[in-house]
C-alpha atoms as a PDB file:
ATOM      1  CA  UNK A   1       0.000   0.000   0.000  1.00  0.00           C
ATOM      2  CA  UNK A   2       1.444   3.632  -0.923  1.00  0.00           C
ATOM      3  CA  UNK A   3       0.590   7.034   0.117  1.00  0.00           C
ATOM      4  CA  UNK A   4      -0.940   7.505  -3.399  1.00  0.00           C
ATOM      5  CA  UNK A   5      -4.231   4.588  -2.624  1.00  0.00           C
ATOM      6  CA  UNK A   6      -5.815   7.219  -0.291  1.00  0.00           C
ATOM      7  CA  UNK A   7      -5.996  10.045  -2.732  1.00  0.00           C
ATOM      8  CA  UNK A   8      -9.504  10.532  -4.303  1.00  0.00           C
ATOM      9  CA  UNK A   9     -10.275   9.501  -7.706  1.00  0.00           C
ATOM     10  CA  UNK A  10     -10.153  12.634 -10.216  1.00  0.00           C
ATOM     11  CA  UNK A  11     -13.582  12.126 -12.530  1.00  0.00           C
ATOM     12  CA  UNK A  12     -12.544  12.123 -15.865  1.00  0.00           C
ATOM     13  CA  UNK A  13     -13.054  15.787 -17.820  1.00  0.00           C
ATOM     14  CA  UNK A  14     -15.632  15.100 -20.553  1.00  0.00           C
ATOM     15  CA  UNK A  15     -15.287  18.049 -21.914  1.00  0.00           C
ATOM     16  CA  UNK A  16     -13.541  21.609 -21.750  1.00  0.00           C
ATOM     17  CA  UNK A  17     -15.424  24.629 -22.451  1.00  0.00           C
ATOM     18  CA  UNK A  18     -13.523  26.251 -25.432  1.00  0.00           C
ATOM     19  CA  UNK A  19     -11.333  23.128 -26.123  1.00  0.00           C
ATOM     20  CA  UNK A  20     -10.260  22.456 -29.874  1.00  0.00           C
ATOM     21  CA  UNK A  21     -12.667  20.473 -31.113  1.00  0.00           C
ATOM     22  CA  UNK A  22     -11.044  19.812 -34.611  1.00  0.00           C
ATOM     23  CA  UNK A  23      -9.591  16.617 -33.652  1.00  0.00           C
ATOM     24  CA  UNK A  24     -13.010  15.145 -32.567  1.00  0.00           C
ATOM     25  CA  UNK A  25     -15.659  13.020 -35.043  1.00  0.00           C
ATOM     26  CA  UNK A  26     -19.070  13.775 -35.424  1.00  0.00           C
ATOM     27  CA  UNK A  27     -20.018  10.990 -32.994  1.00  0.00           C
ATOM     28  CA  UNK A  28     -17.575  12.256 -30.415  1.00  0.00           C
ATOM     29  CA  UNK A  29     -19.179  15.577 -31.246  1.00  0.00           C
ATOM     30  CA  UNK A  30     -22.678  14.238 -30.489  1.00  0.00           C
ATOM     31  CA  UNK A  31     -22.055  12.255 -27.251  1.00  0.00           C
ATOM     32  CA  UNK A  32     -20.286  15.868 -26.018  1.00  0.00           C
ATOM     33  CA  UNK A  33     -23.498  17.790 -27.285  1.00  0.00           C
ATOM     34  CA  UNK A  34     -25.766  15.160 -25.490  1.00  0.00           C
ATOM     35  CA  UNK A  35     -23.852  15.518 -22.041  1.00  0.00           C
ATOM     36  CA  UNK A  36     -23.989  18.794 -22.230  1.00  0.00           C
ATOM     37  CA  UNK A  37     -27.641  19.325 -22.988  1.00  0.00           C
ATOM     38  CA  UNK A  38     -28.148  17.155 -19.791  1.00  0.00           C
ATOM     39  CA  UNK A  39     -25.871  19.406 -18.021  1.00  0.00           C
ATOM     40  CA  UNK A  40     -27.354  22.426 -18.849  1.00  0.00           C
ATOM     41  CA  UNK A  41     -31.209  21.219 -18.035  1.00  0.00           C
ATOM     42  CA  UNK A  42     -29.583  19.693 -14.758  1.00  0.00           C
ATOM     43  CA  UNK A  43     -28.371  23.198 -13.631  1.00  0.00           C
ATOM     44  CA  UNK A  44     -32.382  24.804 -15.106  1.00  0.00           C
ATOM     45  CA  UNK A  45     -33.878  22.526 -12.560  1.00  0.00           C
ATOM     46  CA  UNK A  46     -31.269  23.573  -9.737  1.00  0.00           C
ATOM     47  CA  UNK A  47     -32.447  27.452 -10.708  1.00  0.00           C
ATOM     48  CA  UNK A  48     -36.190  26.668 -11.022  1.00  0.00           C
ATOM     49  CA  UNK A  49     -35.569  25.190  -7.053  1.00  0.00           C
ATOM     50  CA  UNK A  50     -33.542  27.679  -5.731  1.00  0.00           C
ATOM     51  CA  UNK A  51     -35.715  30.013  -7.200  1.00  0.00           C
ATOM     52  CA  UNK A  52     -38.613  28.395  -4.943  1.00  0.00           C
ATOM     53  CA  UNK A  53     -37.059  28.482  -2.357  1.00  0.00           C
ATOM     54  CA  UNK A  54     -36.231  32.433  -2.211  1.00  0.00           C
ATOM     55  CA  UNK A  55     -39.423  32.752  -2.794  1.00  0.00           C
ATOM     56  CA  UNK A  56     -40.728  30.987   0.198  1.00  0.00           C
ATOM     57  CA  UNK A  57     -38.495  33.025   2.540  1.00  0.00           C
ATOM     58  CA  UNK A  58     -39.515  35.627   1.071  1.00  0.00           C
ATOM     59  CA  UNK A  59     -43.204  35.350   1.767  1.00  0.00           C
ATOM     60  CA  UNK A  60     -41.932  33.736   5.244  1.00  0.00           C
ATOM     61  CA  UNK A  61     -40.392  36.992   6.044  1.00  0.00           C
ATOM     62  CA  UNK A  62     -42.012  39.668   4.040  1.00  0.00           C
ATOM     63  CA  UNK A  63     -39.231  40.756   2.082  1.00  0.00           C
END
């Protein structure tokens, strides 16, 4: 056992925002634009909620 079996497991980068994308085939292309759609209505929901939820203390408070 080394020092180096307790450090945490780096996920791997799907993707880069402004990376060069030149090297990359249109299926690689696709799978990128997929996960990224996901990502982006991932972080929508996460706004819609937190959105709520300001609103609540809001009316809990009277701002």
């Amino acid at each position: 056992m080394s020092i180096f079996d307790e450090e945490p497991k780096r996920k791997k980068v799907v993707h880069e925002i402004g990376q060069d994308l030149s090297m990359l085939s249109v299926d690689e292309l696709g799978e990128r634009i997929a996960i990224l759609k996901r990502e982006v209505e991932r972080l929508e929901t996460e706004s819609v909620l937190k959105g709520a939820q300001r609103e609540q203390a809001a009316a809990l408070f009277k701002i």
